[in-house]
PDB file of N, CA and C in Angstrom:
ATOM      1  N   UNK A   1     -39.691  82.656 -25.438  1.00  0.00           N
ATOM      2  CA  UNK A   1     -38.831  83.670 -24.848  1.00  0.00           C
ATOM      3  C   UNK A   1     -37.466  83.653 -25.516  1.00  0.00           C
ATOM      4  N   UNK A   2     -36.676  82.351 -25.811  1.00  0.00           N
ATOM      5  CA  UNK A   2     -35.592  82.502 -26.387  1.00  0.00           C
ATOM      6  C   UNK A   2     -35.335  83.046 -28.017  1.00  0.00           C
ATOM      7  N   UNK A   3     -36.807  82.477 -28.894  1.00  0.00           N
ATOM      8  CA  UNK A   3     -36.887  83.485 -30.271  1.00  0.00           C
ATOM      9  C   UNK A   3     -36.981  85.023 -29.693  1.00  0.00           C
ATOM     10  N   UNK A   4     -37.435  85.357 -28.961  1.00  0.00           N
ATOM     11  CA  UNK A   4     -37.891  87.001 -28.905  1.00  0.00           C
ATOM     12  C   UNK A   4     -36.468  87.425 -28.496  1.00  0.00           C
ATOM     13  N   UNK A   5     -35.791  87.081 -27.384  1.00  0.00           N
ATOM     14  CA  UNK A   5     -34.547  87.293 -27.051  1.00  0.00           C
ATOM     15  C   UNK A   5     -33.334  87.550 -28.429  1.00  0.00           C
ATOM     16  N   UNK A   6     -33.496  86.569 -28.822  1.00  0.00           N
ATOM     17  CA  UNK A   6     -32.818  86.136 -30.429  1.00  0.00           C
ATOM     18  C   UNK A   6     -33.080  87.115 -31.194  1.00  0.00           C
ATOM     19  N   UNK A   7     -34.563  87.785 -31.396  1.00  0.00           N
ATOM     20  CA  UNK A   7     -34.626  88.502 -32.300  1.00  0.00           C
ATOM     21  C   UNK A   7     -34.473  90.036 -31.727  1.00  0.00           C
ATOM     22  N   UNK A   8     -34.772  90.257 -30.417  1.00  0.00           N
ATOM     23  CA  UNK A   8     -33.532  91.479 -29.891  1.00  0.00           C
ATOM     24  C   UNK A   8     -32.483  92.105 -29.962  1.00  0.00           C
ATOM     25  N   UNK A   9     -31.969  90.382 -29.643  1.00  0.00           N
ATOM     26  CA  UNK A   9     -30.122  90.613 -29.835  1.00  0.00           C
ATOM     27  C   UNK A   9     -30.132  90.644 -31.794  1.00  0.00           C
ATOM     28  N   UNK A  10     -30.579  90.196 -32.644  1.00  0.00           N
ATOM     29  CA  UNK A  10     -30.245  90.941 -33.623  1.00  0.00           C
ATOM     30  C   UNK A  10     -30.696  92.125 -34.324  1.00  0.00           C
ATOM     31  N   UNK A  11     -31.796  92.625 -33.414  1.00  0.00           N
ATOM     32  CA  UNK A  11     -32.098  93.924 -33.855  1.00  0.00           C
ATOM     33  C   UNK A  11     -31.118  94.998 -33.281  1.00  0.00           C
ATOM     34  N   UNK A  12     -30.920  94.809 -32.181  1.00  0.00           N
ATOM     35  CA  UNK A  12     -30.022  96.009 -31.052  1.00  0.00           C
ATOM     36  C   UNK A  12     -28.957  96.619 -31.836  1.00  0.00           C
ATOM     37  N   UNK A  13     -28.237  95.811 -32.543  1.00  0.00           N
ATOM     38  CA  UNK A  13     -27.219  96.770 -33.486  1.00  0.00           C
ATOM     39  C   UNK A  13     -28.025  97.745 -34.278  1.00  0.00           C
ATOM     40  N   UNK A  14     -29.082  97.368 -34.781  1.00  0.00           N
ATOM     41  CA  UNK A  14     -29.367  98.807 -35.789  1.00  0.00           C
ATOM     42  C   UNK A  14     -29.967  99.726 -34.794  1.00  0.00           C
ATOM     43  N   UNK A  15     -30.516  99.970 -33.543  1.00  0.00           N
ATOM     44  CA  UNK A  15     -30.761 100.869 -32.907  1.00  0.00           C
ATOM     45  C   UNK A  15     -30.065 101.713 -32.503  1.00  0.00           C
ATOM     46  N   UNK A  16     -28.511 101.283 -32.450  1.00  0.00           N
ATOM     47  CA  UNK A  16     -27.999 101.473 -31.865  1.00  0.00           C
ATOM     48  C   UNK A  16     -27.141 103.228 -32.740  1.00  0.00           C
ATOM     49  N   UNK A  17     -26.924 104.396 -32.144  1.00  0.00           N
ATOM     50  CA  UNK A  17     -26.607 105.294 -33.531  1.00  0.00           C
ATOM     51  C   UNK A  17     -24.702 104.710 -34.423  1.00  0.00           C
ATOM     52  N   UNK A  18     -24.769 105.160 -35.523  1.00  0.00           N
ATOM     53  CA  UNK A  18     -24.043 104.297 -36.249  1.00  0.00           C
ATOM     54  C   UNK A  18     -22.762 105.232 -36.021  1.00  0.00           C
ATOM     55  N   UNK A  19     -21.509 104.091 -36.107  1.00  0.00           N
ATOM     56  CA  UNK A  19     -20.009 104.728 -35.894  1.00  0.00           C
ATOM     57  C   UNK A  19     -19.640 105.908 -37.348  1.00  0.00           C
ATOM     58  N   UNK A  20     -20.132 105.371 -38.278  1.00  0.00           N
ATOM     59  CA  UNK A  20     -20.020 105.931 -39.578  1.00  0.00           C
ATOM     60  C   UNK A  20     -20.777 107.394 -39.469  1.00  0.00           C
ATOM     61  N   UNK A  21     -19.947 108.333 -39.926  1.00  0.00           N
ATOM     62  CA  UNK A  21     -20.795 109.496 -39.812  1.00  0.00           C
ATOM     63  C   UNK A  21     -21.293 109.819 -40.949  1.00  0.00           C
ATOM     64  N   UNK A  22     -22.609 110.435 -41.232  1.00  0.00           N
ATOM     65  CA  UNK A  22     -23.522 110.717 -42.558  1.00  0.00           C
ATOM     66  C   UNK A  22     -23.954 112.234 -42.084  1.00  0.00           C
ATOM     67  N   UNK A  23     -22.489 112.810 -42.541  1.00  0.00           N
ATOM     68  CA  UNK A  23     -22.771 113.992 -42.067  1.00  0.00           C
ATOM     69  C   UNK A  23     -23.228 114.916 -43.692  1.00  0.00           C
ATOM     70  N   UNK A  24     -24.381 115.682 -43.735  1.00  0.00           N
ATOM     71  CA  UNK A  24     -24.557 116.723 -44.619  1.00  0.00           C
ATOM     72  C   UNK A  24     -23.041 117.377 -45.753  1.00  0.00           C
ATOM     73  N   UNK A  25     -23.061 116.981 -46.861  1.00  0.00           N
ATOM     74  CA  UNK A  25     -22.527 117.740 -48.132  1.00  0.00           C
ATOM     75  C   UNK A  25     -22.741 118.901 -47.951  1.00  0.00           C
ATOM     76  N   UNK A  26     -21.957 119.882 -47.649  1.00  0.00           N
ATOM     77  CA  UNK A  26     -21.672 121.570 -47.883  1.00  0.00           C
ATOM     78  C   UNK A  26     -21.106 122.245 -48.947  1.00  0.00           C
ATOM     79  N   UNK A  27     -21.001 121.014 -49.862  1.00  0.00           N
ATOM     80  CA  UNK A  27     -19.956 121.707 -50.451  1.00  0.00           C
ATOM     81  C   UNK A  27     -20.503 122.479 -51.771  1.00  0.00           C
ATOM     82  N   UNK A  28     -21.715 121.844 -51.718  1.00  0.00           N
ATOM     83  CA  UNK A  28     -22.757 122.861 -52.889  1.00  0.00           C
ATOM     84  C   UNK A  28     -22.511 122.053 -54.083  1.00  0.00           C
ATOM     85  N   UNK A  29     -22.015 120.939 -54.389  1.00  0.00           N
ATOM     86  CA  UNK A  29     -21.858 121.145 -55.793  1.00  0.00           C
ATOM     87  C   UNK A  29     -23.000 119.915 -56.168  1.00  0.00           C
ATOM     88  N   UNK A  30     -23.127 119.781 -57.550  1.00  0.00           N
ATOM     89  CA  UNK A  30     -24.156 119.193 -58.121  1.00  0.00           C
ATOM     90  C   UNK A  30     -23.521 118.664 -59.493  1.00  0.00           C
ATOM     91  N   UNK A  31     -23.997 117.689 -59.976  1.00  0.00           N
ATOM     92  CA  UNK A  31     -23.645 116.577 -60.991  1.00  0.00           C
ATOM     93  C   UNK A  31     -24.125 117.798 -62.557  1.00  0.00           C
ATOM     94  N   UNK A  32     -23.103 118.187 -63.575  1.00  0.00           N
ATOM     95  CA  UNK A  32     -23.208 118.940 -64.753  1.00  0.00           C
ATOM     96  C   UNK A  32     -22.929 117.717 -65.877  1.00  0.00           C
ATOM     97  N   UNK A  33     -24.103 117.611 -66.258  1.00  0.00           N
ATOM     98  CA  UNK A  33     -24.159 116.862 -67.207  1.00  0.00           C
ATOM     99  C   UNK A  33     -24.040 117.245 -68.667  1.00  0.00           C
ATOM    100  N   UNK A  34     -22.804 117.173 -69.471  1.00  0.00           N
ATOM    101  CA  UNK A  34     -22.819 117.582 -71.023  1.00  0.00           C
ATOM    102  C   UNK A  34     -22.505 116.597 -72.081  1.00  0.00           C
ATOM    103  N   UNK A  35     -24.090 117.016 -73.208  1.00  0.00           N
ATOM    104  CA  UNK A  35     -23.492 115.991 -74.335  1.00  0.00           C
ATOM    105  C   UNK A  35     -23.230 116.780 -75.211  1.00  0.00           C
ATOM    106  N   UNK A  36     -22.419 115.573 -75.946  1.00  0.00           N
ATOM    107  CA  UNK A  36     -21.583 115.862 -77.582  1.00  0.00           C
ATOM    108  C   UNK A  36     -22.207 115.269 -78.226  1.00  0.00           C
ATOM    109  N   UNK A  37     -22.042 115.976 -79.338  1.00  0.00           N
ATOM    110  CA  UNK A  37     -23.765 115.355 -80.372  1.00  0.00           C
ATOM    111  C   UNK A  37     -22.074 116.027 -81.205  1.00  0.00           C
ATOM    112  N   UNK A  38     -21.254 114.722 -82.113  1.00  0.00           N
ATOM    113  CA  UNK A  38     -20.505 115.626 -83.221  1.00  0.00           C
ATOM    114  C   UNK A  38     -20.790 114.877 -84.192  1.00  0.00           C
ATOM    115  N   UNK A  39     -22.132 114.001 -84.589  1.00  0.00           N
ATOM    116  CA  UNK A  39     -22.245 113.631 -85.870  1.00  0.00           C
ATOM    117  C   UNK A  39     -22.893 114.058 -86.985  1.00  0.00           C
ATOM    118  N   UNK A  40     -21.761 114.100 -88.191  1.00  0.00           N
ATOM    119  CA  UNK A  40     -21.657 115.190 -89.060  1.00  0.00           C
ATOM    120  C   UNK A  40     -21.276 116.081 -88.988  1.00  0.00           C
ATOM    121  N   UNK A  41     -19.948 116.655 -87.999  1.00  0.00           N
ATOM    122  CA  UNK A  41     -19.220 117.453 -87.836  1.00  0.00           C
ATOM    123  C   UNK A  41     -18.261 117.203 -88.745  1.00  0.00           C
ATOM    124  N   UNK A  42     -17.276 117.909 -89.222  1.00  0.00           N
ATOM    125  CA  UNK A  42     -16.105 117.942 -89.546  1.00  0.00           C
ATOM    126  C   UNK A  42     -15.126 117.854 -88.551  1.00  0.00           C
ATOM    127  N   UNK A  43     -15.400 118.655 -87.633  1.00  0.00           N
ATOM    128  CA  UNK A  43     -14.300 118.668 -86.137  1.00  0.00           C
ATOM    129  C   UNK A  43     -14.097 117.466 -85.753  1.00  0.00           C
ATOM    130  N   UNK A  44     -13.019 116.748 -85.377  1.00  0.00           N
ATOM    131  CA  UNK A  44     -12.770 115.601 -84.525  1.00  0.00           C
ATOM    132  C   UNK A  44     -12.738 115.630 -83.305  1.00  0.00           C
ATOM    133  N   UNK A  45     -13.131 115.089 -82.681  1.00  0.00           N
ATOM    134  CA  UNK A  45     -13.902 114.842 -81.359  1.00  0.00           C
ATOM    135  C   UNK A  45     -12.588 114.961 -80.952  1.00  0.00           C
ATOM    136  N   UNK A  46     -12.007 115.010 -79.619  1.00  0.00           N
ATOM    137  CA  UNK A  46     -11.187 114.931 -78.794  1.00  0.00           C
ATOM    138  C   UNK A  46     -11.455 114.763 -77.371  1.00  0.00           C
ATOM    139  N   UNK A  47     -12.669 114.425 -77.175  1.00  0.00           N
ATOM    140  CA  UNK A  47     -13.093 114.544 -75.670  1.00  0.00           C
ATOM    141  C   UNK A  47     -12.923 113.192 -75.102  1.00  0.00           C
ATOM    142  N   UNK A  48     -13.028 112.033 -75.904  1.00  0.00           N
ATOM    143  CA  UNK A  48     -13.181 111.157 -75.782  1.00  0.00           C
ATOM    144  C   UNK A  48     -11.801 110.353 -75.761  1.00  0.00           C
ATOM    145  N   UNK A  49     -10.904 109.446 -75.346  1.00  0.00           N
ATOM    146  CA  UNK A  49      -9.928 108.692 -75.285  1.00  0.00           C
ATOM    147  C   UNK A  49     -10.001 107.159 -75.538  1.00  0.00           C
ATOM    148  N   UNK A  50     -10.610 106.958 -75.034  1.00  0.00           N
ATOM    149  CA  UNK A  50     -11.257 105.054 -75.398  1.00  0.00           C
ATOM    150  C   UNK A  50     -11.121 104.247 -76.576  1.00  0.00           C
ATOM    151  N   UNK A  51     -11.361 103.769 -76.146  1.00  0.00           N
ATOM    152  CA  UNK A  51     -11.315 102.205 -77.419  1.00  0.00           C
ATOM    153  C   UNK A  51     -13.120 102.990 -78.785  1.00  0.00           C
ATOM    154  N   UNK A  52     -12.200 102.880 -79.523  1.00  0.00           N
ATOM    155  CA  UNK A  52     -13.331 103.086 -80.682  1.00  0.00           C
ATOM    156  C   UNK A  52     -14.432 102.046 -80.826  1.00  0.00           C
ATOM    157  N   UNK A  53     -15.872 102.359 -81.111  1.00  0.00           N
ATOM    158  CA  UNK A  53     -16.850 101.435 -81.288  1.00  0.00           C
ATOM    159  C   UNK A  53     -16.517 101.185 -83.212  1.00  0.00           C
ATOM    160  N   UNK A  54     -16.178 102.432 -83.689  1.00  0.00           N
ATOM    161  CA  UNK A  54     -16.304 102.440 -85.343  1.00  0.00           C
ATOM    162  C   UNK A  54     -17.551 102.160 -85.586  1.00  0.00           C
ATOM    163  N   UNK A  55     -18.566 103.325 -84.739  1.00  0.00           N
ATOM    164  CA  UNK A  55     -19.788 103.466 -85.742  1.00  0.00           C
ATOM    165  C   UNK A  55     -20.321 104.614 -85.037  1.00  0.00           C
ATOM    166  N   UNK A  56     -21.498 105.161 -85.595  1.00  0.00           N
ATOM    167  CA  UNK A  56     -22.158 106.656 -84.974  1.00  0.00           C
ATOM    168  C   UNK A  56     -21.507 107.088 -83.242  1.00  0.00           C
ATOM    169  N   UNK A  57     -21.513 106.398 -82.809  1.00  0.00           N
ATOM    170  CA  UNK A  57     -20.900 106.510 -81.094  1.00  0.00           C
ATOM    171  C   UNK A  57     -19.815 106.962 -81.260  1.00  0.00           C
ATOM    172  N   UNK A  58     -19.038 106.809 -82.337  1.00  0.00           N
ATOM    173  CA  UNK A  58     -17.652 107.600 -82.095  1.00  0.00           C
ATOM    174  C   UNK A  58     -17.857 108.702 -81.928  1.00  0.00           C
ATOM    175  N   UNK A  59     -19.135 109.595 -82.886  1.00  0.00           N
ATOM    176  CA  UNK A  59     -18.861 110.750 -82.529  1.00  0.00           C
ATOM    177  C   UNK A  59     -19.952 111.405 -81.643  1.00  0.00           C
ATOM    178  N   UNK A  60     -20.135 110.643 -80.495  1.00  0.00           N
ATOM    179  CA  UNK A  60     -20.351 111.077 -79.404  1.00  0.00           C
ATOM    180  C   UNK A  60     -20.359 110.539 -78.352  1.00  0.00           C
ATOM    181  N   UNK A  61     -20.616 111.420 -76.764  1.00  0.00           N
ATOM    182  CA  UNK A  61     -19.797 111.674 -75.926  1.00  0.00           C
ATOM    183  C   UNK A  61     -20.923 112.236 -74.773  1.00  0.00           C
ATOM    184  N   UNK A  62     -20.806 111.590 -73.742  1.00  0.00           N
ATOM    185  CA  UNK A  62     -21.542 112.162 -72.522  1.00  0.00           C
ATOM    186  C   UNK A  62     -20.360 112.165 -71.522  1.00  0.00           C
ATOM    187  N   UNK A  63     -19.790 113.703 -70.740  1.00  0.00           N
ATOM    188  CA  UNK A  63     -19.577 114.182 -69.412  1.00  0.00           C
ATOM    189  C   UNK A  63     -20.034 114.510 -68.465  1.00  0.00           C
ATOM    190  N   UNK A  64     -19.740 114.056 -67.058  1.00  0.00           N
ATOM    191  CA  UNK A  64     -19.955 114.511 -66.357  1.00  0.00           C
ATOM    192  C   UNK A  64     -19.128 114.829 -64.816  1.00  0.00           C
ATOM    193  N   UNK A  65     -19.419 115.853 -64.710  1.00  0.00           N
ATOM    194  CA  UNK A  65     -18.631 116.273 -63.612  1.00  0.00           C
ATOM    195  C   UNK A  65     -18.904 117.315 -62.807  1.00  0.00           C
ATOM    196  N   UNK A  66     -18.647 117.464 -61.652  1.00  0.00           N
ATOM    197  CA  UNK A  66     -19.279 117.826 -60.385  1.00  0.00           C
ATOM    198  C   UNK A  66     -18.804 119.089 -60.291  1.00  0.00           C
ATOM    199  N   UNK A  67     -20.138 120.126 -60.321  1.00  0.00           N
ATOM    200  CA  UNK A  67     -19.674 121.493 -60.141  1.00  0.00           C
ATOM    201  C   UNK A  67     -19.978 122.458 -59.354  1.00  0.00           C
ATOM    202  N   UNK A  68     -19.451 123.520 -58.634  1.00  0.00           N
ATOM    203  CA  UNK A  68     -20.251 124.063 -57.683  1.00  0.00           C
ATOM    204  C   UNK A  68     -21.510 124.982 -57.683  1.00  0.00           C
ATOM    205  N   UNK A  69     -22.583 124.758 -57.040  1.00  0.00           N
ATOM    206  CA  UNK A  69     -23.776 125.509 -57.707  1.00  0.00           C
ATOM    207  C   UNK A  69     -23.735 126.429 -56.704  1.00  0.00           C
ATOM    208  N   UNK A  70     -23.882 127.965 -57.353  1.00  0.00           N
ATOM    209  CA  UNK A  70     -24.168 128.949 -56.490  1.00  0.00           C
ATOM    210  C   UNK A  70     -25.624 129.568 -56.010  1.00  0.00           C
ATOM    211  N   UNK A  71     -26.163 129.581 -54.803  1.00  0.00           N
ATOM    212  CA  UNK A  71     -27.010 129.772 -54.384  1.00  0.00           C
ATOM    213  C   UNK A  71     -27.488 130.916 -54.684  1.00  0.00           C
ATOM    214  N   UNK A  72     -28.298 131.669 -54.990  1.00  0.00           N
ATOM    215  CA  UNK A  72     -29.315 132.322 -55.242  1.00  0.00           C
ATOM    216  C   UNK A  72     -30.161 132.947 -55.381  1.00  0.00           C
ATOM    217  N   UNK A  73     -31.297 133.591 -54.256  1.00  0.00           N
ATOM    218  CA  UNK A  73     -32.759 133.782 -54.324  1.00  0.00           C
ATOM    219  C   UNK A  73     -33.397 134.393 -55.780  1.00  0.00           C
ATOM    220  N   UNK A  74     -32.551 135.491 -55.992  1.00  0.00           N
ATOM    221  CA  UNK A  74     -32.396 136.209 -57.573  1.00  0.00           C
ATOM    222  C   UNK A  74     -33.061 134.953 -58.803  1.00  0.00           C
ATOM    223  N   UNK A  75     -31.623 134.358 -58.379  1.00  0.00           N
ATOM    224  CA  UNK A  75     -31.468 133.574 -59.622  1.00  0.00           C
ATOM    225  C   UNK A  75     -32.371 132.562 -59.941  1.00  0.00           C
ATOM    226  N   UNK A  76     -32.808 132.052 -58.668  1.00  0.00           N
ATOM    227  CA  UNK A  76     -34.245 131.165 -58.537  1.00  0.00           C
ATOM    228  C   UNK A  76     -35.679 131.507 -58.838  1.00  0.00           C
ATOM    229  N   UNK A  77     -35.663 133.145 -58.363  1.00  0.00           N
ATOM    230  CA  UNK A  77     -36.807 133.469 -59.012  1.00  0.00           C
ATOM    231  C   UNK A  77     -37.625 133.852 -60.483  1.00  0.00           C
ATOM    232  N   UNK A  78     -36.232 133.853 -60.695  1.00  0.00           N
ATOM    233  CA  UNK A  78     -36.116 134.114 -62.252  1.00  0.00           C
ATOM    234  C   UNK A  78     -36.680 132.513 -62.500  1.00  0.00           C
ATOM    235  N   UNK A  79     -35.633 131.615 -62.400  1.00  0.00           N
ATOM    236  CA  UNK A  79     -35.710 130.322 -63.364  1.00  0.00           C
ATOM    237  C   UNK A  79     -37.417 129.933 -63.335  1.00  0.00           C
ATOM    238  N   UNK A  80     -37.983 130.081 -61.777  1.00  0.00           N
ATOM    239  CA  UNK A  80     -39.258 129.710 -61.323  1.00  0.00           C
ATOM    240  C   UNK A  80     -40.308 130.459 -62.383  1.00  0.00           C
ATOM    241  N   UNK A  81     -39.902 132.075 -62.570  1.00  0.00           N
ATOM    242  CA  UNK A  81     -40.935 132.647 -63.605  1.00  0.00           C
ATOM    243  C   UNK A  81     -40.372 131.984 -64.674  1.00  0.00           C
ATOM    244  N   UNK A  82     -39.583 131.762 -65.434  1.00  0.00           N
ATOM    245  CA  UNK A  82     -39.513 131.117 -66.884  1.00  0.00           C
ATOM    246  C   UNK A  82     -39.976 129.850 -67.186  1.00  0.00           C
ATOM    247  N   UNK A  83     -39.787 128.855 -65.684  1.00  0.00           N
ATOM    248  CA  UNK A  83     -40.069 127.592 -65.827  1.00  0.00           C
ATOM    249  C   UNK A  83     -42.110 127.718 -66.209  1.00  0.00           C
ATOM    250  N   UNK A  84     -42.129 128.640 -65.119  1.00  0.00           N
ATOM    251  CA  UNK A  84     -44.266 128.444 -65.635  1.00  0.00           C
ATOM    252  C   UNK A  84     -44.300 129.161 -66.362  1.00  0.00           C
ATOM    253  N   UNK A  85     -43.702 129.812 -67.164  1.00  0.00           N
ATOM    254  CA  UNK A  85     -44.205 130.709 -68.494  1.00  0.00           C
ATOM    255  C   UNK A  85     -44.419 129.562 -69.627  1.00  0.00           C
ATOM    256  N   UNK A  86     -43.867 128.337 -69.378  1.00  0.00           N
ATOM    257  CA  UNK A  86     -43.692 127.556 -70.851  1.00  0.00           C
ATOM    258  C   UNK A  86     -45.135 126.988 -70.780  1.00  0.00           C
ATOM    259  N   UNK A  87     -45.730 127.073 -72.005  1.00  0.00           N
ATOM    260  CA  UNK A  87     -46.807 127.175 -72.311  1.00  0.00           C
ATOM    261  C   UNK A  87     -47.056 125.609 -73.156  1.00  0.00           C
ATOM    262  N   UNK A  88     -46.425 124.977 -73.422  1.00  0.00           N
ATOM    263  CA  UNK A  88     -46.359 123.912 -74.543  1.00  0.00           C
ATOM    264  C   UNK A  88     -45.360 123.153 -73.796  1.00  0.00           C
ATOM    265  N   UNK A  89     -45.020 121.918 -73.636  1.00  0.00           N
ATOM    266  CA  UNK A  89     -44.415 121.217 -72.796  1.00  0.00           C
ATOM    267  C   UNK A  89     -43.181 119.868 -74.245  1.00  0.00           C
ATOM    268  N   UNK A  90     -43.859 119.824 -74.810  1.00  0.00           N
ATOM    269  CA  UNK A  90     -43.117 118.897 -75.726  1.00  0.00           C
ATOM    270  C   UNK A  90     -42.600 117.788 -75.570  1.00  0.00           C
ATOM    271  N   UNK A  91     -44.406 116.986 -74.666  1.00  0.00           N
ATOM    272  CA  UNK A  91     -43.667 115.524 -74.274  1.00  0.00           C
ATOM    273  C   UNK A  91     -44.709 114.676 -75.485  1.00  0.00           C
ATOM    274  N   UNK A  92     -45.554 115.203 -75.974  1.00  0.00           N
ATOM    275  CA  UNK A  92     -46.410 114.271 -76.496  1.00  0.00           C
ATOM    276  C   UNK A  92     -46.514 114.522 -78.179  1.00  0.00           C
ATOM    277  N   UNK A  93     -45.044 115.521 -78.328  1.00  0.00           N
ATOM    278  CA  UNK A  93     -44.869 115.950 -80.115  1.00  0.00           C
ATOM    279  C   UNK A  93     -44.046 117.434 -80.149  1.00  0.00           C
ATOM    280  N   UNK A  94     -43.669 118.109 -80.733  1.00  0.00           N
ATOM    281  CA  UNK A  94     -42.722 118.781 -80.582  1.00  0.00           C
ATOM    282  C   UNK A  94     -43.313 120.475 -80.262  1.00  0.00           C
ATOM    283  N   UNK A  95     -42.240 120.542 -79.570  1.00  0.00           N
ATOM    284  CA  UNK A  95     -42.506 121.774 -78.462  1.00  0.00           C
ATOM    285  C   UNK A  95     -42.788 123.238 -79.695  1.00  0.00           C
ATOM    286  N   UNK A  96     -44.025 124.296 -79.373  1.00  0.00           N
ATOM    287  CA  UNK A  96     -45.182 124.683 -80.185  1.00  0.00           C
ATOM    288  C   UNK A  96     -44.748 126.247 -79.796  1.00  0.00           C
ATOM    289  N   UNK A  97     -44.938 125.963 -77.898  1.00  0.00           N
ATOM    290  CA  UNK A  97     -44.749 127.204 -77.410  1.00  0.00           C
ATOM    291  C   UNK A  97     -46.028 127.894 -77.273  1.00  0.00           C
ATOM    292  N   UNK A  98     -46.836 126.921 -77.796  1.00  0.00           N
ATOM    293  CA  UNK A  98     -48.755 127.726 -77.674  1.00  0.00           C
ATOM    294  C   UNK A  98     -49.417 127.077 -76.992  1.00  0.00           C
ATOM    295  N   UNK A  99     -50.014 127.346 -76.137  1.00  0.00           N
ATOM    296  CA  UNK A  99     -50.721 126.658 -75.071  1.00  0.00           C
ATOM    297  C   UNK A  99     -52.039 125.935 -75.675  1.00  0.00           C
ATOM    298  N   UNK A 100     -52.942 125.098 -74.823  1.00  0.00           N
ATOM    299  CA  UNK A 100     -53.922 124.791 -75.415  1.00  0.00           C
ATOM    300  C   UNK A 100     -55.030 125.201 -75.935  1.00  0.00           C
TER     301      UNK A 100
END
């Protein structure tokens, strides 16, 4: 009786609903991920501020930053027909565009 008691009293806090609120993101936005591919550019990078590696990595660069995504139905139905139109997928050699 006193283990079961014991293991009550330390379960009862998580039953219990939490002070912390986990309330729903409204704010729409979503993680925009962009790379810089500048090797063999002439242009000098500027995106970047950091300590130099002094080798291929200098000239490039992954951002990211949080942007607002605008909702849709239009715009979804579109992406949905383009997404199953692709006929060739280009995971197992390079993308053909011709189905099997």
């Amino acid at each position: 009786v006193v283990q079961a008691g014991a293991a009550a009293a330390a379960v009862t806090p998580f039953l219990r609903p939490s002070e912390v609120s986990a309330k729903m993101d409204k704010s729409a936005k979503a993680p925009a991920i962009t790379i810089f591919d500048h090797r063999g550019c002439s242009r000098a990078p500027a995106e970047y501020k950091g300590t130099k590696a002094n080798s291929q990595d200098d000239e490039m660069c992954v951002k990211v930053a949080m942007t607002k995504v605008d909702a849709s139905l239009t715009i979804a139905e579109k992406k949905l027909q383009e997404f199953i139109s692709y006929q060739a997928k280009g995971i197992d050699g390079p993308y053909t565009g011709k189905g099997k």
